[in-house]
C-alpha atoms as a PDB file:
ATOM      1  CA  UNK A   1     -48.961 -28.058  90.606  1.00  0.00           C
ATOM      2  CA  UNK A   2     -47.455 -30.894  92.725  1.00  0.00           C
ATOM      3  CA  UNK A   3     -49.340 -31.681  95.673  1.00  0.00           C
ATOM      4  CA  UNK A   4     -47.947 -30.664  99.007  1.00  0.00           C
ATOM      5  CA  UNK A   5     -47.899 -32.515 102.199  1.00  0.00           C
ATOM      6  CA  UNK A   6     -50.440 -30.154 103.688  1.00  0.00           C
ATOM      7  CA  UNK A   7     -53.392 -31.940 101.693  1.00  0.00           C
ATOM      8  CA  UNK A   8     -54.430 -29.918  98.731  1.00  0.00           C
ATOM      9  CA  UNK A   9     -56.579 -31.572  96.391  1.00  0.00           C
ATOM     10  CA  UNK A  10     -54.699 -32.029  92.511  1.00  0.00           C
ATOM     11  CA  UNK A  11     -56.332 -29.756  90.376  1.00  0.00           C
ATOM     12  CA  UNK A  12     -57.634 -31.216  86.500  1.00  0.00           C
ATOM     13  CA  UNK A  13     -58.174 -34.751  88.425  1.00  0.00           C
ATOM     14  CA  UNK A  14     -60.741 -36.301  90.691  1.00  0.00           C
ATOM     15  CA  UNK A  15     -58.257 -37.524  92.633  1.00  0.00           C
ATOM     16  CA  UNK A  16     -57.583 -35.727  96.739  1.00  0.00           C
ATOM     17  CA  UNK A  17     -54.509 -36.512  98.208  1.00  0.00           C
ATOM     18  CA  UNK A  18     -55.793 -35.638 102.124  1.00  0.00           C
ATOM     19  CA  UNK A  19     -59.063 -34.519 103.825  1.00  0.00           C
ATOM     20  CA  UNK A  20     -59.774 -34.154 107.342  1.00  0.00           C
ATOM     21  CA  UNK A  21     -63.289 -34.733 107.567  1.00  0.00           C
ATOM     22  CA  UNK A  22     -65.352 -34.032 110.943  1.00  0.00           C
ATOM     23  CA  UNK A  23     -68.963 -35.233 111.843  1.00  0.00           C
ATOM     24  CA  UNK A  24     -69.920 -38.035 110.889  1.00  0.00           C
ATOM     25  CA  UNK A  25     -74.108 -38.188 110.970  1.00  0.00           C
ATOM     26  CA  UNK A  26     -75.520 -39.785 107.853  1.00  0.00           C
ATOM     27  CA  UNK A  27     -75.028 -37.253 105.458  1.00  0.00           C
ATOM     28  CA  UNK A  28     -71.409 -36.946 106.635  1.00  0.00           C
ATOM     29  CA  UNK A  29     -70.995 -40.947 106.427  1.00  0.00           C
ATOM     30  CA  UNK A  30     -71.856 -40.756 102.974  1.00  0.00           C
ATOM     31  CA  UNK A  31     -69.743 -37.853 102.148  1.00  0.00           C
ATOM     32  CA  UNK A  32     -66.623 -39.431 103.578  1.00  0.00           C
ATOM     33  CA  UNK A  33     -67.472 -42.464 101.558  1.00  0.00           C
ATOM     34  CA  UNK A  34     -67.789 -40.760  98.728  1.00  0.00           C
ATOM     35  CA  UNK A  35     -64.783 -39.661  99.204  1.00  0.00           C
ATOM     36  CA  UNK A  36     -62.779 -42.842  99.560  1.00  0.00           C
ATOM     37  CA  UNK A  37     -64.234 -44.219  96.685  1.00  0.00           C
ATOM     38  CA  UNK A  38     -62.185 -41.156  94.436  1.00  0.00           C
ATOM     39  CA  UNK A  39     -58.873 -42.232  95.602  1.00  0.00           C
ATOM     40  CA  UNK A  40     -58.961 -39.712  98.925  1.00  0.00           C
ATOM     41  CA  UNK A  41     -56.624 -40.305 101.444  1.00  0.00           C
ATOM     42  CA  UNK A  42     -59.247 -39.331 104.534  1.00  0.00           C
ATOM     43  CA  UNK A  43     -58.449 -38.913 108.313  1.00  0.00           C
ATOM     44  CA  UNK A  44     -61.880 -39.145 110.083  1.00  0.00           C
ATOM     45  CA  UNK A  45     -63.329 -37.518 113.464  1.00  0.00           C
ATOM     46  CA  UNK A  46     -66.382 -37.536 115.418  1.00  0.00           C
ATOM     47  CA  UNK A  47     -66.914 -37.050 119.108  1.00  0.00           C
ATOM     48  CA  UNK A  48     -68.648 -39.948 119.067  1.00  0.00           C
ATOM     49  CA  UNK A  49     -66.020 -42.924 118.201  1.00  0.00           C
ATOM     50  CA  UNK A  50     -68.448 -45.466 117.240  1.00  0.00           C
ATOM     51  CA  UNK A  51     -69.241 -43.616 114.105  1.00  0.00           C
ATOM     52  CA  UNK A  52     -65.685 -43.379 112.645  1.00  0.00           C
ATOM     53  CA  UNK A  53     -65.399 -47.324 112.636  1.00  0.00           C
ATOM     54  CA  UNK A  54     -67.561 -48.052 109.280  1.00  0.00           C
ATOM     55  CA  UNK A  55     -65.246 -45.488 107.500  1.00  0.00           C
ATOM     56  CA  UNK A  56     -62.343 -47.101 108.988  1.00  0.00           C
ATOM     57  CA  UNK A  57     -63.072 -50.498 107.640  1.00  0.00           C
ATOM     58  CA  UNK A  58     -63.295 -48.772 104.499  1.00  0.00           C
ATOM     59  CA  UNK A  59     -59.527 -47.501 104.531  1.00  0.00           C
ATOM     60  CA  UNK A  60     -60.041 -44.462 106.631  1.00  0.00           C
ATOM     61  CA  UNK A  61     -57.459 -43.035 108.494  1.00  0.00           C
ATOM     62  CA  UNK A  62     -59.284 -42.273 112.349  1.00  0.00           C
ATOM     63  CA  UNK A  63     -57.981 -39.150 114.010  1.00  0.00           C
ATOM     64  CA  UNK A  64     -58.032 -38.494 117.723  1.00  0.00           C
ATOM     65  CA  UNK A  65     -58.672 -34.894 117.916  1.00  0.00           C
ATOM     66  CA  UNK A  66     -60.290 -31.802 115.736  1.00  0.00           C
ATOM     67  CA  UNK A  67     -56.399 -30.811 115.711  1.00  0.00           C
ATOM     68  CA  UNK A  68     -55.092 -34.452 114.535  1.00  0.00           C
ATOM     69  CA  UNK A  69     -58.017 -33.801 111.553  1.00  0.00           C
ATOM     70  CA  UNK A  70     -56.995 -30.391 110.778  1.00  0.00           C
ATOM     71  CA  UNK A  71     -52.909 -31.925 110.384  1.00  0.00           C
ATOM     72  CA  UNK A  72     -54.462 -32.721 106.096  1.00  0.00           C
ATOM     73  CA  UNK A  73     -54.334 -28.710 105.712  1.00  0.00           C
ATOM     74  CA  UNK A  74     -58.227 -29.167 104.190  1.00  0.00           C
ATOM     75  CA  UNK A  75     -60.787 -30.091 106.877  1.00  0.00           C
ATOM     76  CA  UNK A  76     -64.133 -30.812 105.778  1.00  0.00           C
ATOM     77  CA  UNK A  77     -66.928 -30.187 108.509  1.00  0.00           C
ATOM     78  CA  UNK A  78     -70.589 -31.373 107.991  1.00  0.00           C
ATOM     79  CA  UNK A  79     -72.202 -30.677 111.402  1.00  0.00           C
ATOM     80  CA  UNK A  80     -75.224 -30.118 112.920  1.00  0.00           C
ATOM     81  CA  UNK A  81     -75.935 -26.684 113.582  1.00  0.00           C
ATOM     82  CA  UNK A  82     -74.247 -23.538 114.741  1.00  0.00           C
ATOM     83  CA  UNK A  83     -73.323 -24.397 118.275  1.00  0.00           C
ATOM     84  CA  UNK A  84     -71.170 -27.178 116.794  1.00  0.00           C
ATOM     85  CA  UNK A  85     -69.815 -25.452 114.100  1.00  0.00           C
ATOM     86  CA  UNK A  86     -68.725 -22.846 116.728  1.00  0.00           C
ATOM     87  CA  UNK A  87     -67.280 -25.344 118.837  1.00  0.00           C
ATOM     88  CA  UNK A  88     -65.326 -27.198 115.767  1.00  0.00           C
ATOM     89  CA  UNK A  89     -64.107 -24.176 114.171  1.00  0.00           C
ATOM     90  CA  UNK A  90     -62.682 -22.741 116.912  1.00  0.00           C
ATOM     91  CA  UNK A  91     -60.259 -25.883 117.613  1.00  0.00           C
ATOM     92  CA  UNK A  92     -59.845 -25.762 113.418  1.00  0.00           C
ATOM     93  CA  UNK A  93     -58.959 -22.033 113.805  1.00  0.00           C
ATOM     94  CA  UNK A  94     -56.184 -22.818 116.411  1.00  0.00           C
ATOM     95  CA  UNK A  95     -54.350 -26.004 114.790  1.00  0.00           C
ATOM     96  CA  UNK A  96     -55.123 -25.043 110.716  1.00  0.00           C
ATOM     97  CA  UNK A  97     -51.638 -24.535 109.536  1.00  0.00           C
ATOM     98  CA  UNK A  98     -51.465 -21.108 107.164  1.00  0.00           C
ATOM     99  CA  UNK A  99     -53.201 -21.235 104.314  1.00  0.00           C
ATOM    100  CA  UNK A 100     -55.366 -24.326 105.288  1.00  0.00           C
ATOM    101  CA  UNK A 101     -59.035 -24.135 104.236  1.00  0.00           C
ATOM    102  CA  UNK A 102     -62.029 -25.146 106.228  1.00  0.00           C
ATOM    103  CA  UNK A 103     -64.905 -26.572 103.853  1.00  0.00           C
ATOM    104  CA  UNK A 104     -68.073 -26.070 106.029  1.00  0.00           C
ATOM    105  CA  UNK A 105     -70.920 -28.590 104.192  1.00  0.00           C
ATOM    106  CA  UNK A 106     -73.780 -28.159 106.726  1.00  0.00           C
ATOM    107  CA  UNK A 107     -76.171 -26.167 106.695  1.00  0.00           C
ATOM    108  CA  UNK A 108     -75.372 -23.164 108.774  1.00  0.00           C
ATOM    109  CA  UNK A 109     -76.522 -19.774 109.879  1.00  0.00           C
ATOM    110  CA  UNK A 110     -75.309 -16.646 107.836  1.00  0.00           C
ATOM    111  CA  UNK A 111     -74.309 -14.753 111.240  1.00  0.00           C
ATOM    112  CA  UNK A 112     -72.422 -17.866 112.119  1.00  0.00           C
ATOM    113  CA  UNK A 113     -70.454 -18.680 108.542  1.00  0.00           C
ATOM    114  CA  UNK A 114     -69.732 -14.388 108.787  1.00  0.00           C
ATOM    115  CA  UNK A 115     -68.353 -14.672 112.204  1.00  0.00           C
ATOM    116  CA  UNK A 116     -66.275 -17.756 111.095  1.00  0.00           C
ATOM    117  CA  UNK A 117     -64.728 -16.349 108.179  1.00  0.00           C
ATOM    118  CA  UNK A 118     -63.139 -13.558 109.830  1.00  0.00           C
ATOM    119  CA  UNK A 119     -61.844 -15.625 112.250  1.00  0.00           C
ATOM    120  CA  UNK A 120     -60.257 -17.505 110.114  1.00  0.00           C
ATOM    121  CA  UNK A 121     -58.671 -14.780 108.139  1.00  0.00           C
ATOM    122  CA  UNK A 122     -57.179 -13.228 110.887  1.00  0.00           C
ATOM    123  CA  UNK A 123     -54.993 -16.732 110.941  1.00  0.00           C
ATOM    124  CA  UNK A 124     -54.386 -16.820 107.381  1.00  0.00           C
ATOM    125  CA  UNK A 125     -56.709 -19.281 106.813  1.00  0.00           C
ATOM    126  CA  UNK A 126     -59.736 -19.617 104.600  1.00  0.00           C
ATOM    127  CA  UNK A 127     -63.232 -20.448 105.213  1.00  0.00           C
ATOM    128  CA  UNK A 128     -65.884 -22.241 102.244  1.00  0.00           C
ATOM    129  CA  UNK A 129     -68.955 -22.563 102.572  1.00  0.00           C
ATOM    130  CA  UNK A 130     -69.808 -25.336 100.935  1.00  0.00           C
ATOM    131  CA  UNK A 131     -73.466 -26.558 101.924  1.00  0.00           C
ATOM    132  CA  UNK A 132     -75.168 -30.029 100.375  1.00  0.00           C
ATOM    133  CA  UNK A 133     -78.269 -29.886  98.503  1.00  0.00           C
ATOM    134  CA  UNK A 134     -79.541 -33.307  98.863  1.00  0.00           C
ATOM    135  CA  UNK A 135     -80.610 -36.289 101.312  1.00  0.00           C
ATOM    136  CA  UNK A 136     -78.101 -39.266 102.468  1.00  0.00           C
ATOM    137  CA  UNK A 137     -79.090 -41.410  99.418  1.00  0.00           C
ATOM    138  CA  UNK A 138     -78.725 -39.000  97.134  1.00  0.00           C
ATOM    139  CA  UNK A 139     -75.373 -38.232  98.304  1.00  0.00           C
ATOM    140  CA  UNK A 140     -74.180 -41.595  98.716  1.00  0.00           C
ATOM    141  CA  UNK A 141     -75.438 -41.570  94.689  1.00  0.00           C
ATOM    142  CA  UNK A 142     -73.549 -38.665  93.735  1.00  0.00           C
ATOM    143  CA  UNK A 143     -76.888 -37.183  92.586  1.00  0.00           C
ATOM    144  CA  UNK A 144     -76.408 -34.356  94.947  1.00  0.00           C
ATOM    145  CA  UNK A 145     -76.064 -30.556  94.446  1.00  0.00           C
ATOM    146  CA  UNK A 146     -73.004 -28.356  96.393  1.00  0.00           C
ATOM    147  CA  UNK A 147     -73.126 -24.786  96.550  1.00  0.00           C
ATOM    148  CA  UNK A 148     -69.717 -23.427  96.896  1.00  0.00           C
ATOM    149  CA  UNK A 149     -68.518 -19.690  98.228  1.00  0.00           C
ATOM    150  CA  UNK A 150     -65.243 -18.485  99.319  1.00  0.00           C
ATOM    151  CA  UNK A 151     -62.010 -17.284  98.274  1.00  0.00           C
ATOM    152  CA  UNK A 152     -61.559 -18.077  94.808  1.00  0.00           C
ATOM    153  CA  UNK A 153     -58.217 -19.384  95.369  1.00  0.00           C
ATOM    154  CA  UNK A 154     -59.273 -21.898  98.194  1.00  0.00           C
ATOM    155  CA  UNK A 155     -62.431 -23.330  96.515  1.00  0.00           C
ATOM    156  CA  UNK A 156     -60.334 -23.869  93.284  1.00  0.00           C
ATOM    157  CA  UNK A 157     -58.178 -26.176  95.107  1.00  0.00           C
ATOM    158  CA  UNK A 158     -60.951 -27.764  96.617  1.00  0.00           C
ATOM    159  CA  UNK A 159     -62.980 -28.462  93.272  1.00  0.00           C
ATOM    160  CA  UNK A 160     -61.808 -32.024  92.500  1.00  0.00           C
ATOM    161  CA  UNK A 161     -63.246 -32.456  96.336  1.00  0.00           C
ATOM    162  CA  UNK A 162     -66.608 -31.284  95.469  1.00  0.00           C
ATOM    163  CA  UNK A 163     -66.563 -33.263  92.015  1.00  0.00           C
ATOM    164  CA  UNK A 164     -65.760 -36.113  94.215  1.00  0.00           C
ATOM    165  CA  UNK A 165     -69.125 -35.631  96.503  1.00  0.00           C
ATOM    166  CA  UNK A 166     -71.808 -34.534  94.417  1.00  0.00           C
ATOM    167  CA  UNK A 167     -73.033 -34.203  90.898  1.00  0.00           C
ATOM    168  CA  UNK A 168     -72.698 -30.226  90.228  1.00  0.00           C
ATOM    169  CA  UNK A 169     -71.280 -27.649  91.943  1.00  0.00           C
ATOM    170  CA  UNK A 170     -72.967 -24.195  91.896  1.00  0.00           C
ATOM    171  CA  UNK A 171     -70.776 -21.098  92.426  1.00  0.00           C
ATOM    172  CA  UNK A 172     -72.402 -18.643  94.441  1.00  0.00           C
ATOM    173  CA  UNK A 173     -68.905 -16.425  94.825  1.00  0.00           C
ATOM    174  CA  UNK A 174     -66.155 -15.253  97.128  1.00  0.00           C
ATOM    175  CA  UNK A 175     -68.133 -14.336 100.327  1.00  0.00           C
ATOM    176  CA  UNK A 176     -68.821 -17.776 102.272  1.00  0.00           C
ATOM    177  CA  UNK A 177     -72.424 -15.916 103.590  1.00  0.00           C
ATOM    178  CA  UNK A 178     -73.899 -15.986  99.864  1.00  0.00           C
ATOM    179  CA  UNK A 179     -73.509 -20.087  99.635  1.00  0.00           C
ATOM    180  CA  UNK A 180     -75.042 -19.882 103.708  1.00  0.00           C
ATOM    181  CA  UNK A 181     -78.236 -17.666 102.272  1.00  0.00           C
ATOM    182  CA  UNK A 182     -78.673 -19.565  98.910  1.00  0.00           C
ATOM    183  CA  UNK A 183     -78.956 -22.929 101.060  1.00  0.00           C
ATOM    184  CA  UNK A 184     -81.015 -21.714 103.219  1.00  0.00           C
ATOM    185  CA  UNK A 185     -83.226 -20.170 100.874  1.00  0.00           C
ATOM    186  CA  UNK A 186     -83.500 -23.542  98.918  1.00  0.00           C
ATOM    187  CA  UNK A 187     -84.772 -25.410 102.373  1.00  0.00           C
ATOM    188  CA  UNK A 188     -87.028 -22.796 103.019  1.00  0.00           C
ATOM    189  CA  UNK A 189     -88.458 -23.315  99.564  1.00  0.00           C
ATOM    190  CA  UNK A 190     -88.792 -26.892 100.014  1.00  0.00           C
ATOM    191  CA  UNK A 191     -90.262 -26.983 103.255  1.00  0.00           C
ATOM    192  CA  UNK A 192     -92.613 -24.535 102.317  1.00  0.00           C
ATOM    193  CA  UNK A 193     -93.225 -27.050  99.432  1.00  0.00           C
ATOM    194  CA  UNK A 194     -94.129 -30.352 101.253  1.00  0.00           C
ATOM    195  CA  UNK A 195     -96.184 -28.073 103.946  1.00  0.00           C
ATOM    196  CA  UNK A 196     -98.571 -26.728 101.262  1.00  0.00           C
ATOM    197  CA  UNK A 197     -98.278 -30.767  99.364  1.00  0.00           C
ATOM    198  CA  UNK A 198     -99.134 -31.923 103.175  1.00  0.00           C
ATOM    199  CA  UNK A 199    -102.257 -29.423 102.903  1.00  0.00           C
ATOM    200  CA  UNK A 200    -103.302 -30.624  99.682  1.00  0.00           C
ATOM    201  CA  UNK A 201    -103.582 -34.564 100.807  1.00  0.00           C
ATOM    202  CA  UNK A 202    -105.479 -33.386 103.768  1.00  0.00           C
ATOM    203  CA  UNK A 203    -108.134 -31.455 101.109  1.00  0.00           C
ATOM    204  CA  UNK A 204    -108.350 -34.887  99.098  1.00  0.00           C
ATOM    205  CA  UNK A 205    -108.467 -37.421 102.265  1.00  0.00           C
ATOM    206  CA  UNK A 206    -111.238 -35.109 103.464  1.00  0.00           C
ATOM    207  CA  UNK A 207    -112.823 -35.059 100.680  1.00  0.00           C
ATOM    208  CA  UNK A 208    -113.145 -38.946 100.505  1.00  0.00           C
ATOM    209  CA  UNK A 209    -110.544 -39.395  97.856  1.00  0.00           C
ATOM    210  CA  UNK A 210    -107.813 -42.020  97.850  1.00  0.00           C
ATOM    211  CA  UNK A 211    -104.391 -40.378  98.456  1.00  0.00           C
ATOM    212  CA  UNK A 212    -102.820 -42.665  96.138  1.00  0.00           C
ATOM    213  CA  UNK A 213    -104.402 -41.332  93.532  1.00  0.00           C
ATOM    214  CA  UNK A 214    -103.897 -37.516  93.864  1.00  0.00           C
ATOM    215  CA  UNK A 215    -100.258 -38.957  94.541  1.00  0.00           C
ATOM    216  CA  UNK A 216    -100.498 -40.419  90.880  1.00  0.00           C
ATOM    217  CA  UNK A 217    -101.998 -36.845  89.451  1.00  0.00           C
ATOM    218  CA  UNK A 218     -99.181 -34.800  91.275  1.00  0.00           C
ATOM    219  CA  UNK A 219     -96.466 -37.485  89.935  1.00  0.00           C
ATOM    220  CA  UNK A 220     -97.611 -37.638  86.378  1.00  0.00           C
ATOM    221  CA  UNK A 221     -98.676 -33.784  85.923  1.00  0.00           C
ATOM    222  CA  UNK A 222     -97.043 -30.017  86.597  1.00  0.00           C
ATOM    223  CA  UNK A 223     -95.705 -30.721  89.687  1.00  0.00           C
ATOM    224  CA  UNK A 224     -93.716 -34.098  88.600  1.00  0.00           C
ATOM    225  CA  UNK A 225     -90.737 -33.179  89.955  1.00  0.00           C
ATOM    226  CA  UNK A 226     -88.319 -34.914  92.658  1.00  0.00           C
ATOM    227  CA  UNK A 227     -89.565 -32.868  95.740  1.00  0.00           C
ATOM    228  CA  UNK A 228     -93.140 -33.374  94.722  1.00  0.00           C
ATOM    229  CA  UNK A 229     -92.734 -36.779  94.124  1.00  0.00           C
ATOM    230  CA  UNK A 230     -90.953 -38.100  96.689  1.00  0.00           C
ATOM    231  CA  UNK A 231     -92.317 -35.983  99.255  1.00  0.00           C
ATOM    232  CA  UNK A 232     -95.969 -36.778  98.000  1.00  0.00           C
ATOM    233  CA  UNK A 233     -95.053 -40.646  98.151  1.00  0.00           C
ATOM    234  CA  UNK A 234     -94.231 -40.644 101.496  1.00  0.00           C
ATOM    235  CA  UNK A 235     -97.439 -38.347 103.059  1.00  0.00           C
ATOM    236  CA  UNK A 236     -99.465 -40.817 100.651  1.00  0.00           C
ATOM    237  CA  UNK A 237     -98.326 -43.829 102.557  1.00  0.00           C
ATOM    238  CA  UNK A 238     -97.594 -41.960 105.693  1.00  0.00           C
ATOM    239  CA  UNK A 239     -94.064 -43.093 105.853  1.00  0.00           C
ATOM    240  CA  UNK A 240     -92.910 -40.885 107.788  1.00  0.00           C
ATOM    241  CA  UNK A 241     -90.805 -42.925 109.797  1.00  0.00           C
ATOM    242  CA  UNK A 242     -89.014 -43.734 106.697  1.00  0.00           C
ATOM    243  CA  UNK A 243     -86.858 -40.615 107.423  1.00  0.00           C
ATOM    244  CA  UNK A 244     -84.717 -38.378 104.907  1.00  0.00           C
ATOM    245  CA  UNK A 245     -84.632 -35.248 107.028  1.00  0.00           C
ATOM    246  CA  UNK A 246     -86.102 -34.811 110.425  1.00  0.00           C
ATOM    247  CA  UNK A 247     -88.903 -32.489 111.644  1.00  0.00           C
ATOM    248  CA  UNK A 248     -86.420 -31.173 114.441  1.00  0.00           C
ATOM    249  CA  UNK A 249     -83.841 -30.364 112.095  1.00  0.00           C
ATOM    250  CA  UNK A 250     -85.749 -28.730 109.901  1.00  0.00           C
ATOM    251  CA  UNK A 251     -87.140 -26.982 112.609  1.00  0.00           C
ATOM    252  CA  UNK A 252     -83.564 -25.482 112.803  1.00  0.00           C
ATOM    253  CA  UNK A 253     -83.531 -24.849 109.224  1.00  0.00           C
ATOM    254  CA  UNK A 254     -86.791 -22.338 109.298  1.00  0.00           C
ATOM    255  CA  UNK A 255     -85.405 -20.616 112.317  1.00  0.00           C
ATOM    256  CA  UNK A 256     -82.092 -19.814 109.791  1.00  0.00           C
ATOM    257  CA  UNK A 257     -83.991 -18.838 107.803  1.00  0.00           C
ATOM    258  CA  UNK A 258     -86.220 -16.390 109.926  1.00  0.00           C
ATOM    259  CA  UNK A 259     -82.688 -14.952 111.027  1.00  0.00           C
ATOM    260  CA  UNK A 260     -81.587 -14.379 107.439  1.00  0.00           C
ATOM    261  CA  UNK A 261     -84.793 -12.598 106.427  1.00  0.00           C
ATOM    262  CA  UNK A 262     -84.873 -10.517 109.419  1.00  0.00           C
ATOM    263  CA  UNK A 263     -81.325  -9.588 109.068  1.00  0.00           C
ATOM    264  CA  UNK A 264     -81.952  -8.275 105.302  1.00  0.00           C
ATOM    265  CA  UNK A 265     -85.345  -7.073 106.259  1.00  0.00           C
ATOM    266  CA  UNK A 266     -87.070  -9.393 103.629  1.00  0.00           C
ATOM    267  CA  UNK A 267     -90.475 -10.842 105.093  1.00  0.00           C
ATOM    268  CA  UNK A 268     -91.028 -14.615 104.877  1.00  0.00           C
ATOM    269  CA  UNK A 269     -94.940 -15.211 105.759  1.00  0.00           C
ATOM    270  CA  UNK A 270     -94.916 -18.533 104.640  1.00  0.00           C
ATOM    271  CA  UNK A 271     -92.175 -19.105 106.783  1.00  0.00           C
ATOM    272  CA  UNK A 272     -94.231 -18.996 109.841  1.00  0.00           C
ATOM    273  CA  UNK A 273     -96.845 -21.392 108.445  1.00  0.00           C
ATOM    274  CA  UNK A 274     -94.070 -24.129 108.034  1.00  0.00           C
ATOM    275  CA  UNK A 275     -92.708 -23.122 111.408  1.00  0.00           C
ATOM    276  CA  UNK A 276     -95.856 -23.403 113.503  1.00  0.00           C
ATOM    277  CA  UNK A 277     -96.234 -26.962 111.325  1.00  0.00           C
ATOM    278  CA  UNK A 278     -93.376 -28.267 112.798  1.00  0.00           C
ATOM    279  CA  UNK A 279     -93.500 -27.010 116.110  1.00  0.00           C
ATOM    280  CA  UNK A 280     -96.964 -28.873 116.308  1.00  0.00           C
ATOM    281  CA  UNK A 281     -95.551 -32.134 114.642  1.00  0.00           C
ATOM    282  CA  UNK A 282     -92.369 -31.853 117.580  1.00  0.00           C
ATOM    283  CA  UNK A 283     -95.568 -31.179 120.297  1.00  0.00           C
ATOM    284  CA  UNK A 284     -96.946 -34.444 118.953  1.00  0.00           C
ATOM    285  CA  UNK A 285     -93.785 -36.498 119.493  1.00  0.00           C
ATOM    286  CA  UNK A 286     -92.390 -36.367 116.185  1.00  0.00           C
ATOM    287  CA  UNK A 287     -89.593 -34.578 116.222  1.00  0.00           C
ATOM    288  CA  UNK A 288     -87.014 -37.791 114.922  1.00  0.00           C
ATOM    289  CA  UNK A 289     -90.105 -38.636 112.254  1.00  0.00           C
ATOM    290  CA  UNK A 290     -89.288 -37.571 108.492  1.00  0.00           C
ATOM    291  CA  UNK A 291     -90.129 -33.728 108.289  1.00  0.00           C
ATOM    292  CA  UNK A 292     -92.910 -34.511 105.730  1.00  0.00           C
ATOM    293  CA  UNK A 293     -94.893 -35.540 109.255  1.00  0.00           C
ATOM    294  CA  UNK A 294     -95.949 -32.160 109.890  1.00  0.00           C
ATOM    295  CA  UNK A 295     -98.743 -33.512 107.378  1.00  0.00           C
ATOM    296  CA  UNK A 296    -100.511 -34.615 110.303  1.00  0.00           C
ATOM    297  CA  UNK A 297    -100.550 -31.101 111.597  1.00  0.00           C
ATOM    298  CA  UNK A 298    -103.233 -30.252 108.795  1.00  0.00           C
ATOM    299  CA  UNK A 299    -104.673 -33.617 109.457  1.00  0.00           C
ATOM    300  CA  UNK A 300    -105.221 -33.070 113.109  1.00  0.00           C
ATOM    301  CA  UNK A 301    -105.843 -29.039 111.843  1.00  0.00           C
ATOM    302  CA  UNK A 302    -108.705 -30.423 109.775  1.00  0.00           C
ATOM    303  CA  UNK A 303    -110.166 -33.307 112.427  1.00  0.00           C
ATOM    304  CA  UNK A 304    -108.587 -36.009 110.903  1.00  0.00           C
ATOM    305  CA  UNK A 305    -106.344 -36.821 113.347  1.00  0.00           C
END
């Protein structure tokens, strides 16, 4: 297939020809970048200006508008949350030529991705959801996991994008909402992983034990794998301000995933125990701390702190 002027990606290659891409945080900086370094031609936005300028010394195109973005045909988004997703898709629904796809990488609620992929069909348009399973370095790596869902058509245009970004690409189907629940579903499993690790230094500190070395049993034994690992390094040496993922954004990722259990009826108990975690970790002040800090919720739970 030759590549048309409304930016498809080339299938068989790694190779893009042009990407909008919009937001521009740190997972989004490293996205773009990865990106650029696979031969993409990329026209950047973020309503902040400052943040497209790294990008544009790196042979960026910058774009003035959502619209100008959405000119490449595929428009990447990796925002926030919902409210800006909202916001950004609606100018991307208006100023998408026919046909254009909208890759949404964040991680987003499955009301929200549902709502937006109607929309976007009723303009002829098509909506992936394409959400990142990974932290900034990981990205910037390409060490990171994508799970991809939408029209089959659309996201096999767009795979030589996501073999550009990340490591593996995991197809979780046609409907945009299944990619939407997996991710979610994987964050609540993690965060419900480094609460219950943050528990389990509090039992050894209490218990007059050196965290470093029940870091050393949990690296070197059952639970020696990445989340473990690098999650139990950091509430060993209480780096928390060393910061992967912040408590108030993952805040926002247990309240998704509330939402999606309550819309399938599916309870989540453990759910609320990460929840009220964070919520007393934001009380504290450490809302822009690495999310492992809700440690010191059992700590100060337990009269350590």
């Amino acid at each position: 297939m030759t590549p048309q002027a409304t930016g498809v990606c080339r299938p068989g290659t790694e190779i893009c020809v042009k990407i909008g891409f919009v937001g521009l945080g740190r997972m989004g900086q490293a996205m773009a970048h990865r990106l650029l370094e696979a031969g993409c031609e990329v026209l950047v936005f973020n309503r902040t200006p400052e943040k497209t300028k790294p990008l544009a010394a790196a042979g960026a195109a910058v774009a003035e508008s959502v619209a100008e973005a959405a000119s490449a045909g595929v428009v990447v988004t990796m925002l926030s949350d919902d409210d800006a997703l909202q916001a950004v898709g609606q100018d991307l629904v208006e100023s998408l030529p026919a046909d254009g796809v909208h890759v949404a990488m964040g991680t987003h609620g499955v009301a929200a991705i549902r709502t937006l992929a109607a929309t976007h069909r009723t303009r002829g348009q098509h909506l992936i959801a394409a959400p990142m399973l990974g932290r900034p370095e990981a990205v910037a790596a390409g060490a990171a996991g994508i799970v991809a869902a939408g029209p089959a058509q659309a996201t096999a245009r767009c795979a030589p994008l996501f073999a550009a970004i990340g490591r593996r690409t995991f197809d979780a189907g046609e409907d945009p909402v299944a990619a939407s629940a997996v991710k979610i579903a994987n964050n609540f499993l993690l965060g419900s992983a480094i609460a219950a690790l943050g528990e389990a230094f509090v039992l050894v500190e209490k218990s007059g034990v050196d965290a470093a070395v029940f870091q050393d049993v949990v690296a070197d034994g059952l639970f020696a794998c990445p989340a473990y690992v690098t999650y139990g390094r950091t509430i060993a040496a209480k780096s928390y301000d060393e910061v992967g993922f912040t408590a108030r954004l993952a805040l926002k990722d247990v309240t998704l995933a509330l939402a999606a259990a309550e819309a399938v009826e599916a309870p989540l108990p453990t759910a609320n125990v990460w929840r009220d975690r964070l919520l007393s970790a934001i009380a504290h002040g450490d809302g822009e701390r690495d999310w492992a800090v809700m440690t010191q919720a059992h700590a100060r739970a337990a009269g350590l702190a």
